[in-house]
Protein backbone atom coordinates (compact mmCIF):
# COMPACT_ATOMS: atom_id res chain seq x y z
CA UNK A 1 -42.01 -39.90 -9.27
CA UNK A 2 -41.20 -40.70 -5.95
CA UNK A 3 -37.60 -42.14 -7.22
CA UNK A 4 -36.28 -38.54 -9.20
CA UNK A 5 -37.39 -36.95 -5.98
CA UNK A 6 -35.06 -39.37 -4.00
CA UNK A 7 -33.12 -39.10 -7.01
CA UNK A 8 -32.66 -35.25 -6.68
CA UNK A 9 -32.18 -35.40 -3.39
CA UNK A 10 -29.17 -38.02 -3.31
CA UNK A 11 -27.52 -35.60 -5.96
CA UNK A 12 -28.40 -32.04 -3.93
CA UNK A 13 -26.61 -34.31 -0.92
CA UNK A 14 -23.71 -35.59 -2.60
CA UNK A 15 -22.79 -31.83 -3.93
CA UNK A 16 -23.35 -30.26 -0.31
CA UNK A 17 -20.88 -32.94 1.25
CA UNK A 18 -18.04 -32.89 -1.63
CA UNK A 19 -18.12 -29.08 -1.21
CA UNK A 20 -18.24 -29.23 2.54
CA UNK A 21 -15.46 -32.04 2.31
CA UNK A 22 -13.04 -29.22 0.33
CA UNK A 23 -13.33 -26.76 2.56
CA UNK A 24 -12.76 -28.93 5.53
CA UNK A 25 -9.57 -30.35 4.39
CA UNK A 26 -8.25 -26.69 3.15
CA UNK A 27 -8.64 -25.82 6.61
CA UNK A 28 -6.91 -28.47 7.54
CA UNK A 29 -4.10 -27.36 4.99
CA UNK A 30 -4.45 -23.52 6.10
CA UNK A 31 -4.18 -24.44 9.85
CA UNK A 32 -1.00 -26.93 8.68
CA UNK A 33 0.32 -24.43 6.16
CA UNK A 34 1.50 -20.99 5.53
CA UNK A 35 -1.19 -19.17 7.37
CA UNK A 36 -3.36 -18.44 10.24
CA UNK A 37 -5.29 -15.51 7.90
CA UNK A 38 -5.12 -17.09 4.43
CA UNK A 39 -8.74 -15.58 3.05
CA UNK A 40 -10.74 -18.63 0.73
CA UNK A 41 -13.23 -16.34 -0.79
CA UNK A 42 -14.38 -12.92 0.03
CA UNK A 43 -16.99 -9.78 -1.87
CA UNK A 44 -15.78 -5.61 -1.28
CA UNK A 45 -17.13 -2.53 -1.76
CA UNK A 46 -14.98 0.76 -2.46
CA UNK A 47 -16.28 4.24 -2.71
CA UNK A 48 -14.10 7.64 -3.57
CA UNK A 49 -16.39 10.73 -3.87
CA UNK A 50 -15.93 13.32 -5.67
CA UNK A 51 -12.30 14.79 -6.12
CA UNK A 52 -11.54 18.06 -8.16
CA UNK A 53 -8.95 17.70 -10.40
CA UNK A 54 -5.95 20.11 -9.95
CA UNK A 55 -4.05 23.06 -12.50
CA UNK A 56 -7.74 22.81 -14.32
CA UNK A 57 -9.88 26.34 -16.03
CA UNK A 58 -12.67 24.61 -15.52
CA UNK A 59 -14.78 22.58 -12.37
CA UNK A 60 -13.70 18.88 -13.23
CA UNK A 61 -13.96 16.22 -10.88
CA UNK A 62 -13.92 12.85 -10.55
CA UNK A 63 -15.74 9.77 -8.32
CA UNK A 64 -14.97 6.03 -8.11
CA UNK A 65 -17.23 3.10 -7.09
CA UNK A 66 -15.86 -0.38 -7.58
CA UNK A 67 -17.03 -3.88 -6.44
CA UNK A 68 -14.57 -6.58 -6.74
CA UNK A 69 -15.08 -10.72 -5.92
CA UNK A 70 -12.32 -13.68 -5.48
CA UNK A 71 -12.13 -17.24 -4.64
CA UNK A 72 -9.29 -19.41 -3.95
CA UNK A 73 -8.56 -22.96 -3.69
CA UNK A 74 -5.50 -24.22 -2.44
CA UNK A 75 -3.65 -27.56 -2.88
CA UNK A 76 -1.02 -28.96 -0.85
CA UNK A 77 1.62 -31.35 -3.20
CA UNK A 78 2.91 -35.02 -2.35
CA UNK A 79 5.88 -33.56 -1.16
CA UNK A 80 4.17 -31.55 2.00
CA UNK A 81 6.73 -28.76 0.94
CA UNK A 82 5.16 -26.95 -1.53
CA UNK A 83 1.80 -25.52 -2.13
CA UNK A 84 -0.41 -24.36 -5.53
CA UNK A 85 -3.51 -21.70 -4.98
CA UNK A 86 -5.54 -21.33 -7.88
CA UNK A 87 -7.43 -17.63 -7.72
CA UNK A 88 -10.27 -16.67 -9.51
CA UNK A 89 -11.25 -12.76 -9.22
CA UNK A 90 -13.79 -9.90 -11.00
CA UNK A 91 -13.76 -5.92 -10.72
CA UNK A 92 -16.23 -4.03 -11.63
CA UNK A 93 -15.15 -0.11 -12.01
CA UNK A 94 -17.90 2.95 -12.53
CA UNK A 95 -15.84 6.26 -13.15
CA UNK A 96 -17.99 8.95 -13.07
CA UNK A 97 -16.12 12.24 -14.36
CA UNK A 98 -18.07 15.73 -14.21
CA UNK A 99 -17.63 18.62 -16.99
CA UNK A 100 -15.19 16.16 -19.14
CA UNK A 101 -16.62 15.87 -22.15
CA UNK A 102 -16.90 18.28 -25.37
CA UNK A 103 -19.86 19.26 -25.86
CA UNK A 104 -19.46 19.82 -21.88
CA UNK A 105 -22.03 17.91 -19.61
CA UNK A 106 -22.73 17.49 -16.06
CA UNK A 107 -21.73 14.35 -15.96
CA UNK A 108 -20.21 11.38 -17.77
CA UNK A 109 -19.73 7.78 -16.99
CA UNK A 110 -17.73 4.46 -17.71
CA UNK A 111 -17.94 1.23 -16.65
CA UNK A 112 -14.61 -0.76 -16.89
CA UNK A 113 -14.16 -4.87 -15.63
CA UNK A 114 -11.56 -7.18 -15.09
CA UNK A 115 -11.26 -10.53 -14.58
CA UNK A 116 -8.21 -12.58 -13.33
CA UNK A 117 -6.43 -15.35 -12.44
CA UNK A 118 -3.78 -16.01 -10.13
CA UNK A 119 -1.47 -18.66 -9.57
CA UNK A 120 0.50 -18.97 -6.21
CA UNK A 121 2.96 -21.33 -5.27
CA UNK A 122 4.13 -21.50 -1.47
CA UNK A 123 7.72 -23.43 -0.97
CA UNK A 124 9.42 -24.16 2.39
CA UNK A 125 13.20 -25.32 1.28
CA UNK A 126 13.77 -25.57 5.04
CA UNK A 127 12.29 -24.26 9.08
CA UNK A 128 14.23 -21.10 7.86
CA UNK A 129 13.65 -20.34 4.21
CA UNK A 130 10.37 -20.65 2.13
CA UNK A 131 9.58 -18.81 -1.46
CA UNK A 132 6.96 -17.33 -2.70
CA UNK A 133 6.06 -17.38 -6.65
CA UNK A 134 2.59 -15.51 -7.79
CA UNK A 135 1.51 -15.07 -11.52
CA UNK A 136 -1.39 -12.87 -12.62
CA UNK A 137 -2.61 -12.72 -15.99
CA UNK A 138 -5.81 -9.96 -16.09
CA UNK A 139 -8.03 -9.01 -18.87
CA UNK A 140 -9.02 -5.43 -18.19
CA UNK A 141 -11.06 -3.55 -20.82
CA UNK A 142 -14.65 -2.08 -21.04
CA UNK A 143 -15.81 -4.55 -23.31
CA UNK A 144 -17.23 -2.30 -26.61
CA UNK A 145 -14.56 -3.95 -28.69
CA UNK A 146 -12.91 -6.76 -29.85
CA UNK A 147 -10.54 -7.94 -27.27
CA UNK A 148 -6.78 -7.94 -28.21
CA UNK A 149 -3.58 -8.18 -26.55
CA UNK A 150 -3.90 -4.75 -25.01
CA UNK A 151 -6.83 -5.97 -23.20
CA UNK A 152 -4.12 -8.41 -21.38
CA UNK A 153 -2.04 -7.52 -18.28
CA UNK A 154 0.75 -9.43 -16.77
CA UNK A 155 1.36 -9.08 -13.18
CA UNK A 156 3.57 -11.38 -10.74
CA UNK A 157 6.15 -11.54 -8.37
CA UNK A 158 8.93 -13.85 -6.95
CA UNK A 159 10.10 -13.49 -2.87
CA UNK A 160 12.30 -15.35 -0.38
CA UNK A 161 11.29 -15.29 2.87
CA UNK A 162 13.55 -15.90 6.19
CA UNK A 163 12.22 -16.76 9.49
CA UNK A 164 13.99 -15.08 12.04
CA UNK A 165 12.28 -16.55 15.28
CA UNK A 166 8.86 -17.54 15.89
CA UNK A 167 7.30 -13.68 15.92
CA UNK A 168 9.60 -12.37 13.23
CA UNK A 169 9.68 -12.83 9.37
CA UNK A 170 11.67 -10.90 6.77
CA UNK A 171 11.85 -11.09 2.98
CA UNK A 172 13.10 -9.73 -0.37
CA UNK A 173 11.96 -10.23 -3.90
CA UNK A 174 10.90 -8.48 -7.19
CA UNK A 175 6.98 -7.45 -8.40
CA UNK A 176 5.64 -6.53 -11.69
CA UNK A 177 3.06 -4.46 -10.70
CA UNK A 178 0.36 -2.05 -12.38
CA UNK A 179 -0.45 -0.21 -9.21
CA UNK A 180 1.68 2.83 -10.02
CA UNK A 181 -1.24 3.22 -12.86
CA UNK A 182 1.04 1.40 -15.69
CA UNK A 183 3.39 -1.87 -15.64
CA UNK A 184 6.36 -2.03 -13.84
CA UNK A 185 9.06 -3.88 -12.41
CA UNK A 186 9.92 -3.03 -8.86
CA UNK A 187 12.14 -4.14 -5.81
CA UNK A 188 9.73 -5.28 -2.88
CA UNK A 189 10.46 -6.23 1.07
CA UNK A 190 8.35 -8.59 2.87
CA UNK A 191 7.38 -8.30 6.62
CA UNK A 192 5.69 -10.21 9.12
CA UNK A 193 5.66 -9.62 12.70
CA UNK A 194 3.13 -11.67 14.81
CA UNK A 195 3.67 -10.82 19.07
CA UNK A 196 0.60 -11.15 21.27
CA UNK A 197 -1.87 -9.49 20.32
CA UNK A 198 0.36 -7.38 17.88
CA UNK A 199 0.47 -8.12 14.21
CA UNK A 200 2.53 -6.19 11.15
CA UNK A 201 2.23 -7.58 7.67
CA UNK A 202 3.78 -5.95 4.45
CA UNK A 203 4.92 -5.80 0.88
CA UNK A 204 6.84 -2.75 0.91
CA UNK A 205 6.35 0.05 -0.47
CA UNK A 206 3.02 -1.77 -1.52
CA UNK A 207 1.22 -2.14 1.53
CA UNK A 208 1.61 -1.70 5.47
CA UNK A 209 -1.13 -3.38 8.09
CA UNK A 210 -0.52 -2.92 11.22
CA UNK A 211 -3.31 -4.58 13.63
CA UNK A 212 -4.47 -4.84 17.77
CA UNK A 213 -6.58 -7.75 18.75
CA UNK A 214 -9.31 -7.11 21.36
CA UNK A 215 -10.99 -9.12 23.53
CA UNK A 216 -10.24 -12.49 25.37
CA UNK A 217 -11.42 -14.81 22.36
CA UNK A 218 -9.41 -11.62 19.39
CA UNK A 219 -13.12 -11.29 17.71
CA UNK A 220 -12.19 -7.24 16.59
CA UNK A 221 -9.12 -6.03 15.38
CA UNK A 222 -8.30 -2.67 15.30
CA UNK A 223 -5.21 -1.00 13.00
CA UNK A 224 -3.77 1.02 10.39
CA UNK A 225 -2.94 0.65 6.59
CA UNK A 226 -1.72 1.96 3.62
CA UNK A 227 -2.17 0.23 0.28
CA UNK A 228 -0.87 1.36 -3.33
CA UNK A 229 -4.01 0.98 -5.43
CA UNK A 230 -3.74 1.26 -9.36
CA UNK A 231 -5.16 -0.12 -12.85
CA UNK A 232 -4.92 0.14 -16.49
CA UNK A 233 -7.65 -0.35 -18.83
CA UNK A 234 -8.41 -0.78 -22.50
CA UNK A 235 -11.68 1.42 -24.09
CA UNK A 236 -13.53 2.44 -26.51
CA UNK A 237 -15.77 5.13 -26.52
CA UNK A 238 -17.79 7.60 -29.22
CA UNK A 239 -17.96 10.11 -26.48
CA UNK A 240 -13.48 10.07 -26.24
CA UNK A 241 -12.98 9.08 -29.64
CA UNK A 242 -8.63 9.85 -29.47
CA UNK A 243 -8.43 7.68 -26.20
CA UNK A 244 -7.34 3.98 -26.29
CA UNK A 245 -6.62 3.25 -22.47
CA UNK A 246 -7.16 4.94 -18.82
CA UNK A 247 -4.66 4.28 -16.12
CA UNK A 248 -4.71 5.42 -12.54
CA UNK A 249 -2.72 5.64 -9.22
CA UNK A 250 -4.34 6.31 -6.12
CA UNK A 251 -2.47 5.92 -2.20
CA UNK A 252 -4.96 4.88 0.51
CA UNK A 253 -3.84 5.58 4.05
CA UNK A 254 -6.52 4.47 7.09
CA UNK A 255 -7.56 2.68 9.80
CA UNK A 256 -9.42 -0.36 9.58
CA UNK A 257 -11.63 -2.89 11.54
CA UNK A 258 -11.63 -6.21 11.41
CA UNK A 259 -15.04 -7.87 13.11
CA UNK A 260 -15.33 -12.40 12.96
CA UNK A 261 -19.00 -12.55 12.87
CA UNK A 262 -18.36 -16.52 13.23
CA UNK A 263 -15.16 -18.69 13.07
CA UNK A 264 -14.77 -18.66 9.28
CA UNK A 265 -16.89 -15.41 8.56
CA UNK A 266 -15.40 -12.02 8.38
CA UNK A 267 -16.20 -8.17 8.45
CA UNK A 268 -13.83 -5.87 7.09
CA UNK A 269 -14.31 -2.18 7.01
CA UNK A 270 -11.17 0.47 5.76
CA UNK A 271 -11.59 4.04 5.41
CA UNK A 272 -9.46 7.11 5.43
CA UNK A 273 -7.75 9.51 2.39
CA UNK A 274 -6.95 8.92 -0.90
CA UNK A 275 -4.05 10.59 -2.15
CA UNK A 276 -1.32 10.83 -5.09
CA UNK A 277 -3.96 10.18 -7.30
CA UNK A 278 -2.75 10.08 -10.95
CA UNK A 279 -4.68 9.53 -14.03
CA UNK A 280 -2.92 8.43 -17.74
CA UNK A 281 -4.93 9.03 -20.97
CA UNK A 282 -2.99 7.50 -23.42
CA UNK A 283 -4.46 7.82 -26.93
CA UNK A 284 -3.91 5.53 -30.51
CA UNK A 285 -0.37 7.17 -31.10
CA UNK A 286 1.19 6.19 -27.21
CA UNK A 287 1.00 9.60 -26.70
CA UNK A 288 0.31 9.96 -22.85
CA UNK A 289 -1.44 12.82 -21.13
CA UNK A 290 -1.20 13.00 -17.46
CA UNK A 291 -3.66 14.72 -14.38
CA UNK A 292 -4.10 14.50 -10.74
CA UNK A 293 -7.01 15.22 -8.44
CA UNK A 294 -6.89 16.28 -4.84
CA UNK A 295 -6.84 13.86 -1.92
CA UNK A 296 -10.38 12.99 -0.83
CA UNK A 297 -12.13 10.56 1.79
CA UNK A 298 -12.60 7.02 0.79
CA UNK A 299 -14.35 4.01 2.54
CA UNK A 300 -14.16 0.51 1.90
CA UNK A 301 -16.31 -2.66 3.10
CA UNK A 302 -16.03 -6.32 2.36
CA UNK A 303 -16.71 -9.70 4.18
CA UNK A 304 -14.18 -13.04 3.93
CA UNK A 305 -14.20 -16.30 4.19
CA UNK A 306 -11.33 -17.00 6.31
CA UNK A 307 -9.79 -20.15 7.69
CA UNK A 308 -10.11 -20.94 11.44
CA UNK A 309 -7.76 -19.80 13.63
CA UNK A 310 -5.27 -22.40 15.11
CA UNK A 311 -5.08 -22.61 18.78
């Protein structure tokens, strides 16, 4: 007896110490690597209230809750140029729409998922020039069916990045992206800007961060940020017989906080409006029927697992 106790414990051990040994030496990599903010893991929140929708007889409205989770693991190659990140994420989406429905109710709700996986690879050619190559692959549906091939989404992008001197970074690629509420393919600019206490990052026109450090030891951050949010999904439903798939569009425009509770441990707290919000009912024939609600207040809230800073 007393040997599977030891037994049990050796084992419990070993497990704690290979997992501790990973994330030590992908700090190591991080603080080595490509970046001083590169997130290993990390659980949000997002809440939009209610939102009437516009040019419509009767009171519709719409509200959004959605809980997402991801976890990377990154691997530097022989070559010390070149870097793979294997990414593992889940969204959970609860769409609660008011007076939809025929015969009309109060309300009416669906629960759409995803799950993901992302491959990056991070090359520096030279001290100048490094690319950037991400895949995504996504299974979005709300699961009452068989899954097919319009359950699957392809997303990705491909950009070259020039350092310009040791605060400035500039970029240009391409992005197949469904954040405009469907896929497409779309010219992006990448920015990095890094001075003090000052800090831009972008993917134009998907996002724009903008953030102040405070404090001697830069626990809070303080900023701005805009982010193009979007997704398609696959359904199934006796209550919207005609529809096959629900696509939306939303722009968020904030500020946020950023709070280290430790070295490696993150707060993360956005909030402001949500606006251009598009919706896409597209039913069995492709036929595609388009609405917008108004802007409305949305909040966000998450905690990461970040690497440690380098001094």
């Amino acid at each position: 007896m007393d040997k599977k106790i030891n037994m049990s414990c050796f084992y419990k051990k070993t497990t704690v110490q290979k997992a501790s040994i990973i994330i030590f030496f992908s700090f190591i990599f991080l603080n080595n690597g490509y970046s001083q903010d590169f997130k290993l893991a990390g659980i949000h929140y997002v809440n939009y209230p209610k939102s009437k929708i516009k040019d419509v007889s009767r009171s519709q409205e719409t509200l959004f809750q959605e809980f997402g989770a991801f976890v990377n693991f990154p691997k530097k190659l022989k070559n010390d140029k070149t870097t793979l990140i294997n990414s593992f994420g889940y969204g959970f989406v609860e769409a609660t729409m008011y007076n939809f429905t025929q015969p009309q109710t109060n309300e009416y709700e669906i629960k759409l998922q995803e799950f993901y996986y992302k491959l990056m690879l991070l090359h520096k050619w030279n001290e100048k020039w490094s690319l950037l190559v991400n895949l995504k692959p996504t299974l979005a549906s709300d699961f009452k069916r068989k899954l097919s091939l319009d359950d699957f989404v392809f997303q990705g992008a491909v950009i070259a990045t020039r350092k310009i001197n040791d605060k400035f970074k500039i970029g240009a690629g391409v992005a197949s992206s469904i954040r405009w509420g469907s896929p497409r393919v779309i010219p992006v600019v990448n920015l990095h800007y890094n001075n003090n206490r000052h800090n831009v990052n972008a993917i134009l026109p998907i996002n724009f961060k903008y953030t102040y450090s405070l404090f001697p030891d830069e626990k809070l951050k303080l900023g701005v940020k805009y982010a193009r949010n979007g997704a398609g999904f696959n359904i199934s439903d006796d209550n919207l017989p005609d529809v096959d798939k629900i696509n939306y569009s939303r722009a968020n425009i904030g500020v946020l906080t950023n709070y280290h509770l430790t070295k490696i441990l993150r707060l993360e707290a956005y909030g402001g409006i949500s606006t251009g919000r598009i919706y896409d009912v597209v039913d069995f024939n492709k036929n595609v029927y388009k609405f917008g609600s108004q802007a409305a207040p949305f909040f966000n809230i998450g905690i990461v697992l970040v690497s440690p800073k380098r001094k």
